[in-house]
C-alpha atoms as a PDB file:
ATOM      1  CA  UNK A   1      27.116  53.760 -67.204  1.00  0.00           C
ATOM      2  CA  UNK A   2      30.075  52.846 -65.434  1.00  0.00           C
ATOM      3  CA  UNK A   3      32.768  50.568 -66.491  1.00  0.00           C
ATOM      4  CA  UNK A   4      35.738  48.863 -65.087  1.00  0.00           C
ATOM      5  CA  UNK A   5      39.142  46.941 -66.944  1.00  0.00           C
ATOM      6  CA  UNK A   6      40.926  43.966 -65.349  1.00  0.00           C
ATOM      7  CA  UNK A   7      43.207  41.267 -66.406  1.00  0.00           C
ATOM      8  CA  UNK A   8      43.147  37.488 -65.892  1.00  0.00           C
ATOM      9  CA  UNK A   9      46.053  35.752 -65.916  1.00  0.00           C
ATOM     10  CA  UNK A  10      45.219  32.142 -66.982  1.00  0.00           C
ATOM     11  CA  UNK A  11      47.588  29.895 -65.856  1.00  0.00           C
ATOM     12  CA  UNK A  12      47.460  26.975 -68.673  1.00  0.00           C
ATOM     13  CA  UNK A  13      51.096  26.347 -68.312  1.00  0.00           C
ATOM     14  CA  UNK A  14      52.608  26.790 -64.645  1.00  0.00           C
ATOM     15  CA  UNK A  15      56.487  26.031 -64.427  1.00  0.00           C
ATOM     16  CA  UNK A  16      57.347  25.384 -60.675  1.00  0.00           C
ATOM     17  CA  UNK A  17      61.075  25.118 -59.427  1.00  0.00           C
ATOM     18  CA  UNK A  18      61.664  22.163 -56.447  1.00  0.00           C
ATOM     19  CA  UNK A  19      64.650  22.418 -54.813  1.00  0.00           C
ATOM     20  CA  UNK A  20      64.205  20.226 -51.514  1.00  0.00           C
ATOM     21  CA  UNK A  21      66.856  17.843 -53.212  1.00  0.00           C
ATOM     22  CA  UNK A  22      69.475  20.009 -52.675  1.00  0.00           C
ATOM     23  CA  UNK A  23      71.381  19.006 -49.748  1.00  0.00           C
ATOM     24  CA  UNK A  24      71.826  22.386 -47.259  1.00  0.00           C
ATOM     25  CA  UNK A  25      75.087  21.525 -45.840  1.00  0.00           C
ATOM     26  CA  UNK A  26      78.199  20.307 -47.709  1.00  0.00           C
ATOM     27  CA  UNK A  27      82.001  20.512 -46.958  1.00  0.00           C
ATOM     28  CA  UNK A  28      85.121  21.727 -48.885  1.00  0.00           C
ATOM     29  CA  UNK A  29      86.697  18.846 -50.174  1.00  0.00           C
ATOM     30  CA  UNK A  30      84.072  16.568 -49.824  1.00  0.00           C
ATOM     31  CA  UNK A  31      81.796  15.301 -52.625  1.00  0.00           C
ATOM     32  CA  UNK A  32      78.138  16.899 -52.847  1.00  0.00           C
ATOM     33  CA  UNK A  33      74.761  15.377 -55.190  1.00  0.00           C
ATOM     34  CA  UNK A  34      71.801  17.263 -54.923  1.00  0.00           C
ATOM     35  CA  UNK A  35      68.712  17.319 -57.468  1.00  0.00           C
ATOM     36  CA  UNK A  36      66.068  20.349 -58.294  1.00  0.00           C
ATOM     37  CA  UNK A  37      63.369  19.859 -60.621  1.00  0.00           C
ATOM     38  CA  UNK A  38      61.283  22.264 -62.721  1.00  0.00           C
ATOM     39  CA  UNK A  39      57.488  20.690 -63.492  1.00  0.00           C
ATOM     40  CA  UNK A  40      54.442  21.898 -65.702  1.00  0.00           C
ATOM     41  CA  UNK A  41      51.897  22.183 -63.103  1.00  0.00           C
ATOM     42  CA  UNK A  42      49.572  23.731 -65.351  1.00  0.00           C
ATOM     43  CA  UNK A  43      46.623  22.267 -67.503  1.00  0.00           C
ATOM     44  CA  UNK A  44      48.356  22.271 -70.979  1.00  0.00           C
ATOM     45  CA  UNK A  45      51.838  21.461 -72.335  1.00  0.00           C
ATOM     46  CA  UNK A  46      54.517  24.110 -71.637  1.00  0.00           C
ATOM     47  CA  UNK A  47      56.416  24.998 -74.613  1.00  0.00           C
ATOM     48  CA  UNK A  48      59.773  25.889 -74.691  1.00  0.00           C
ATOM     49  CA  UNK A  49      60.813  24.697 -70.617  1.00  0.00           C
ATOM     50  CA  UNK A  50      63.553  26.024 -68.906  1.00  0.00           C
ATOM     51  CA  UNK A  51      65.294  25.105 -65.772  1.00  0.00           C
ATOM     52  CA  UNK A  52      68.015  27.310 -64.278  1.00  0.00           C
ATOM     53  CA  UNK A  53      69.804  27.337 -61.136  1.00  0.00           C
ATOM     54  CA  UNK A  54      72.740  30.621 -60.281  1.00  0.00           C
ATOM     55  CA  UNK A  55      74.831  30.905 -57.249  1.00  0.00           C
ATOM     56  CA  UNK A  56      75.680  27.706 -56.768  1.00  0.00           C
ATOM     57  CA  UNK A  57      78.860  27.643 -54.612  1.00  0.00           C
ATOM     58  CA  UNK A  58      82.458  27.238 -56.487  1.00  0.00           C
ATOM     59  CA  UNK A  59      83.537  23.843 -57.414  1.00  0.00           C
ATOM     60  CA  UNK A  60      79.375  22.874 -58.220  1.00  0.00           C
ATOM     61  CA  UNK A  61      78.118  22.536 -61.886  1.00  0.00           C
ATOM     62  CA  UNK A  62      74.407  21.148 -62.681  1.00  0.00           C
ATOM     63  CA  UNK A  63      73.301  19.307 -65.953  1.00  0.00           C
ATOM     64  CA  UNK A  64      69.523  18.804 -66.672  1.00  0.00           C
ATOM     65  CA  UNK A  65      67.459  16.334 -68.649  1.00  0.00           C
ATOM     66  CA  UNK A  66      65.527  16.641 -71.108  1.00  0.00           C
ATOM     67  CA  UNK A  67      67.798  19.250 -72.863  1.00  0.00           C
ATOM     68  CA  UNK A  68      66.493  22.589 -72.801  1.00  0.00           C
ATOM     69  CA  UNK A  69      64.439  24.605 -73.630  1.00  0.00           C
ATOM     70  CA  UNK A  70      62.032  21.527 -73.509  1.00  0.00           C
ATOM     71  CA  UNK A  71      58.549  20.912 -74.554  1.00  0.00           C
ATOM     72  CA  UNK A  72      56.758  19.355 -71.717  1.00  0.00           C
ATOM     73  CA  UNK A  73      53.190  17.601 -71.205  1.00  0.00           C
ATOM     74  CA  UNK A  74      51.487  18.106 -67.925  1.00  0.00           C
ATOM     75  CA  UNK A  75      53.151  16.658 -64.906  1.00  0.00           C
ATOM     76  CA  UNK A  76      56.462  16.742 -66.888  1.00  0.00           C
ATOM     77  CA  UNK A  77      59.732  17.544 -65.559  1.00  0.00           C
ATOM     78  CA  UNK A  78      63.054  19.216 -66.315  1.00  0.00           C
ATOM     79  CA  UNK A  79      65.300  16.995 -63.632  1.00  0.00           C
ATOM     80  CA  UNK A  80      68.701  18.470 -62.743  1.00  0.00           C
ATOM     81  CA  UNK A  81      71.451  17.244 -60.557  1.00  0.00           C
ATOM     82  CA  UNK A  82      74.408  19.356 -59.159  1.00  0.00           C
ATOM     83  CA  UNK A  83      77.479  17.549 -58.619  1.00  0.00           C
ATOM     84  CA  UNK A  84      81.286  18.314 -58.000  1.00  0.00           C
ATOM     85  CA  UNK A  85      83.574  19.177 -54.744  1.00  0.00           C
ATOM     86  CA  UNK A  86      83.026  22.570 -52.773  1.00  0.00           C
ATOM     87  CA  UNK A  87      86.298  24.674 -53.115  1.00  0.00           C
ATOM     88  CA  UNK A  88      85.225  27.604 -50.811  1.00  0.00           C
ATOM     89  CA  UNK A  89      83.775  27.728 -47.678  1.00  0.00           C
ATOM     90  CA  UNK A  90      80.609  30.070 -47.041  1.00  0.00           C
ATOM     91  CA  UNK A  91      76.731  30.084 -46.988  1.00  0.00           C
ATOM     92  CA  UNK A  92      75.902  30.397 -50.445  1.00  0.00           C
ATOM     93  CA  UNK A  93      72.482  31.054 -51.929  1.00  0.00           C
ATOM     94  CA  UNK A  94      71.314  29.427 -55.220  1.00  0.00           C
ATOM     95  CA  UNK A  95      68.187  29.816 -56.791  1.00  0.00           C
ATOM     96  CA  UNK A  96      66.258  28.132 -59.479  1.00  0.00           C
ATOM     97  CA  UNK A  97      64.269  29.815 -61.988  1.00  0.00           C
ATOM     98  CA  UNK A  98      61.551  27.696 -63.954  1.00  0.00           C
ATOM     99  CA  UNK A  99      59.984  29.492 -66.987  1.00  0.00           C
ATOM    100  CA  UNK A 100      58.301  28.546 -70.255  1.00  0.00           C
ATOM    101  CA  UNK A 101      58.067  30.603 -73.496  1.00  0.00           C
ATOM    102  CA  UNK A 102      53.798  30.591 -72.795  1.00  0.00           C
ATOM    103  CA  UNK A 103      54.342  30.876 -69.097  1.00  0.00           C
ATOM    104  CA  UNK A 104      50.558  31.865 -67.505  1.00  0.00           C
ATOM    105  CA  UNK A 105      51.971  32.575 -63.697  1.00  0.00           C
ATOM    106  CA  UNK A 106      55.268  33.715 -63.264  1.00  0.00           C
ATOM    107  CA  UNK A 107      54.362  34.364 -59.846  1.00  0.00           C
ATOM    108  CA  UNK A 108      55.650  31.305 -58.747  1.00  0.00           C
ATOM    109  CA  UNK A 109      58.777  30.973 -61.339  1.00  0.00           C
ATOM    110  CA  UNK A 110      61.200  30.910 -58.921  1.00  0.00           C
ATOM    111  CA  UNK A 111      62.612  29.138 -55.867  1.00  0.00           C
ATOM    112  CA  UNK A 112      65.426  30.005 -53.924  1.00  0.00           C
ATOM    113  CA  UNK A 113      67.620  27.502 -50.777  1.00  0.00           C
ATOM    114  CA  UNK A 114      71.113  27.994 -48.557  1.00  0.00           C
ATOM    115  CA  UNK A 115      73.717  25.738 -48.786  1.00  0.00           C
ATOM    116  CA  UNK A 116      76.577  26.306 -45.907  1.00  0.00           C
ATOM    117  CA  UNK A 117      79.882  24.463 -46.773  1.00  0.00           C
ATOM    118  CA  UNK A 118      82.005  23.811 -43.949  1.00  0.00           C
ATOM    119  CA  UNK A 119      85.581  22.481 -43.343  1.00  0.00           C
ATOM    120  CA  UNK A 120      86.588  18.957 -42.235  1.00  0.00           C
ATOM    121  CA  UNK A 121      88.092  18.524 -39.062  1.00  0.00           C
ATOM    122  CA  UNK A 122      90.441  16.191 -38.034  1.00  0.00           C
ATOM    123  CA  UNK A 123      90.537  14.752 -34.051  1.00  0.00           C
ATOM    124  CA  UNK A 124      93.522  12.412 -32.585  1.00  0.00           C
ATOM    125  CA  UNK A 125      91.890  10.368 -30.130  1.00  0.00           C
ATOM    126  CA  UNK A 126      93.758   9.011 -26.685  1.00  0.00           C
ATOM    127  CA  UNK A 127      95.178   5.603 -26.657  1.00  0.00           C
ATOM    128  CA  UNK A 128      94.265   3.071 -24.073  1.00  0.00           C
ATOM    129  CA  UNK A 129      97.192   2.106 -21.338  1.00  0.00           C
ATOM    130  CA  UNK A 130      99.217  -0.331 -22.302  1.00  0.00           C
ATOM    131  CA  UNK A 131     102.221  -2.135 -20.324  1.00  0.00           C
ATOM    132  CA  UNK A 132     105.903  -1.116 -21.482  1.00  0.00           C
ATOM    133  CA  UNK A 133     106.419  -3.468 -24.898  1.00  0.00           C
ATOM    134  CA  UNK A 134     102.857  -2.908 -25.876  1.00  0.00           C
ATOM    135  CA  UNK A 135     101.529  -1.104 -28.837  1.00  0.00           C
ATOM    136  CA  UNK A 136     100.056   2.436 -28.299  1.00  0.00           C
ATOM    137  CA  UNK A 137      97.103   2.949 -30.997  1.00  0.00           C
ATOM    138  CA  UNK A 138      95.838   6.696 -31.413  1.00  0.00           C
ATOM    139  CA  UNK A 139      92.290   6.944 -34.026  1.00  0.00           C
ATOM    140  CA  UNK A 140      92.994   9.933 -36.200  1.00  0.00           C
ATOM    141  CA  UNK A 141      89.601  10.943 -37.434  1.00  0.00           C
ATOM    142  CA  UNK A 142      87.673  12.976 -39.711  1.00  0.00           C
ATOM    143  CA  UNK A 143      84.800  14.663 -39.596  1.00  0.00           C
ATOM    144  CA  UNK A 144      83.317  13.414 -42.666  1.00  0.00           C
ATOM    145  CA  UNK A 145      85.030  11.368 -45.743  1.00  0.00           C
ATOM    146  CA  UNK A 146      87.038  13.634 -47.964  1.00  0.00           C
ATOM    147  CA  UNK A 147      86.962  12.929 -52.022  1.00  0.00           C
ATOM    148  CA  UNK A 148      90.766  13.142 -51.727  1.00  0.00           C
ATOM    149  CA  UNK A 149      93.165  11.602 -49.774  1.00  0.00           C
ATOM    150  CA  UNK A 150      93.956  13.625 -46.662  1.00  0.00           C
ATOM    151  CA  UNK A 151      97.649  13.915 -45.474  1.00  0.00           C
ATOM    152  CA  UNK A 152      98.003  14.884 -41.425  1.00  0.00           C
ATOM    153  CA  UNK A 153     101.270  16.080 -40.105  1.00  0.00           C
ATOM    154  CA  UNK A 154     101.051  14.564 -35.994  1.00  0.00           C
ATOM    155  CA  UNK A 155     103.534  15.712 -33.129  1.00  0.00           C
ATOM    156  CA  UNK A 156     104.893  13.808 -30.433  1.00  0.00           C
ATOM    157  CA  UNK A 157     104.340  15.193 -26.828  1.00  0.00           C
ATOM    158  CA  UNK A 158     104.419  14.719 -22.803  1.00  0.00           C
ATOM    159  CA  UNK A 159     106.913  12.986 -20.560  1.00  0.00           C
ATOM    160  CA  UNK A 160     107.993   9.767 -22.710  1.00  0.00           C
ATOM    161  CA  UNK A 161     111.035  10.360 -24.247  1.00  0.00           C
ATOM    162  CA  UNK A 162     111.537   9.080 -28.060  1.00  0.00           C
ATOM    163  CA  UNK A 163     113.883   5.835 -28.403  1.00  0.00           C
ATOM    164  CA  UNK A 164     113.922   5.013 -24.897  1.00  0.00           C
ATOM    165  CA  UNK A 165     110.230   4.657 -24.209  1.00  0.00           C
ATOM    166  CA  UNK A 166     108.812   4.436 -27.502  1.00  0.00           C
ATOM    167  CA  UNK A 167     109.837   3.986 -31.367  1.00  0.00           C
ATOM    168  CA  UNK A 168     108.591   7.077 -32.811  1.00  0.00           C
ATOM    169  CA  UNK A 169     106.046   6.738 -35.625  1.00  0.00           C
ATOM    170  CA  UNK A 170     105.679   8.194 -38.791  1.00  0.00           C
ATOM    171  CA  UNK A 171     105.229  11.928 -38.522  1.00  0.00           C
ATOM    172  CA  UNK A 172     102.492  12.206 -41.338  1.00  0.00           C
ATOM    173  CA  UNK A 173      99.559  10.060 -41.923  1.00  0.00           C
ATOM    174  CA  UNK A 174      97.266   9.416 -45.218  1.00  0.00           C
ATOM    175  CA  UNK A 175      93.578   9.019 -44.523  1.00  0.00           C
ATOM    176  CA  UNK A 176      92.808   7.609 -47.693  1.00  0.00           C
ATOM    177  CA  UNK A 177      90.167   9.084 -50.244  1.00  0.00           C
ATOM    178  CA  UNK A 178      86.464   7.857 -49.066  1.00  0.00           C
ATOM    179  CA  UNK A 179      87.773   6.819 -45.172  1.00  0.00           C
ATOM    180  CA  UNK A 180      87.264   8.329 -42.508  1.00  0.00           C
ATOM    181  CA  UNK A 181      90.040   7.182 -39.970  1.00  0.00           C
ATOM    182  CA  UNK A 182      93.026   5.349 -39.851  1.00  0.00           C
ATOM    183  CA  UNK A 183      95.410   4.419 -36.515  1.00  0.00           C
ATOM    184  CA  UNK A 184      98.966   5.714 -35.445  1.00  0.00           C
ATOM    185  CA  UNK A 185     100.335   2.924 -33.918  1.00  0.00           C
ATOM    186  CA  UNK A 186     102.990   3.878 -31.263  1.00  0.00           C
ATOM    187  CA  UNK A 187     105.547   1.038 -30.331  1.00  0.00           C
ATOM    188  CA  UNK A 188     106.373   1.396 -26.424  1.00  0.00           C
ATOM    189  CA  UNK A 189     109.681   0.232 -24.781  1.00  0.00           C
ATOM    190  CA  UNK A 190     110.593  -2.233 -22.483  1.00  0.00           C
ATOM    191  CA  UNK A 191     113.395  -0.772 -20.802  1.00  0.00           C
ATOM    192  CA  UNK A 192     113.006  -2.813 -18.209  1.00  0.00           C
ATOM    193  CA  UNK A 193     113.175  -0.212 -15.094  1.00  0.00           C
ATOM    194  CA  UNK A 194     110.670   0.132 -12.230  1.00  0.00           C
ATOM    195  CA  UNK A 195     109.463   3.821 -13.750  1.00  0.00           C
ATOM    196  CA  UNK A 196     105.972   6.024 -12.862  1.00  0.00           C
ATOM    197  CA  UNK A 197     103.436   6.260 -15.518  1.00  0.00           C
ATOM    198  CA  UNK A 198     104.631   7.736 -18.942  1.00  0.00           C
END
């Protein structure tokens, strides 16, 4: 006769990594909170759970509940959260590994995302016309709330001329932790002369 070997791989515990709560975009100096899960999608308890995520970007750290390595019924999860403050910009690639000491399909042990951290940016918008003696007021804002404050050096520039036309502000400004903008507020002049537009 003739005769043939195989192997089955019954998957009675399945550990499956989820990591669609992990935000893809994030910014240097800016807080980040993201979650990734690892779940026993199989038919019997997984012994021994783990849930591991590497290459997160710097400044990132994750803690996980239940502790691990965890013994989980069906449907059960190992729930993580990364938190912290990007230090480094990039496009990083973490990737979470889900396994359990009587694993039955390591096939699908492991899940992988990008996260691309950025740089805030910082934009002085125009002030509206004002009559001499009125108060010039410039928006200095930022492209997204930074976790700590944010100190802007400004310059001065075009045809007014400082202390005749206008009292000249503060050269630095502090966008406070959490905000987003704040105002320069430019005192104009009246020197009383019949001048052009300054």
């Amino acid at each position: 006769g003739v005769s043939a070997t195989g192997t089955i791989n019954d998957p009675l515990t399945d550990m499956v990594p989820n990591v669609s709560g992990l935000p893809t975009t994030a910014t240097v100096g800016a807080s980040y909170t993201g979650t990734y899960t690892c779940t026993n999608s199989g038919i019997t308890a997984a012994l021994g759970a783990t849930c591991v995520i590497a290459n997160l970007p710097p400044g990132l750290t994750s803690s996980c509940s239940p502790a691990q390595p965890a013994n989980l019924v069906v449907g059960a999860s190992i729930t993580c959260t990364v938190t912290g403050i990007p230090t480094a910009t990039g496009v990083f690639a973490p990737v979470v590994t889900a396994s359990a000491t009587n694993e039955g399909n390591p096939a699908n042990n492991s899940a992988g995302t990008t996260i691309t951290i950025g740089v805030i940016t910082v934009t002085i918008g125009n002030a509206t016309t004002v009559a001499e003696g009125g108060l010039l007021v410039y928006p200095v804002t930022l492209s997204q709330a930074s976790a700590t404050n944010t100190v802007i050096t400004i310059a001065l520039s075009g045809t007014a001329t400082p202390g005749v036309d206008y009292t000249t502000p503060a050269l630095t400004v502090t966008i406070p932790a959490g905000q987003v903008s704040v105002n320069v507020n430019v005192p104009s002049i009246n020197d009383v002369q019949n001048e052009v537009t300054e």
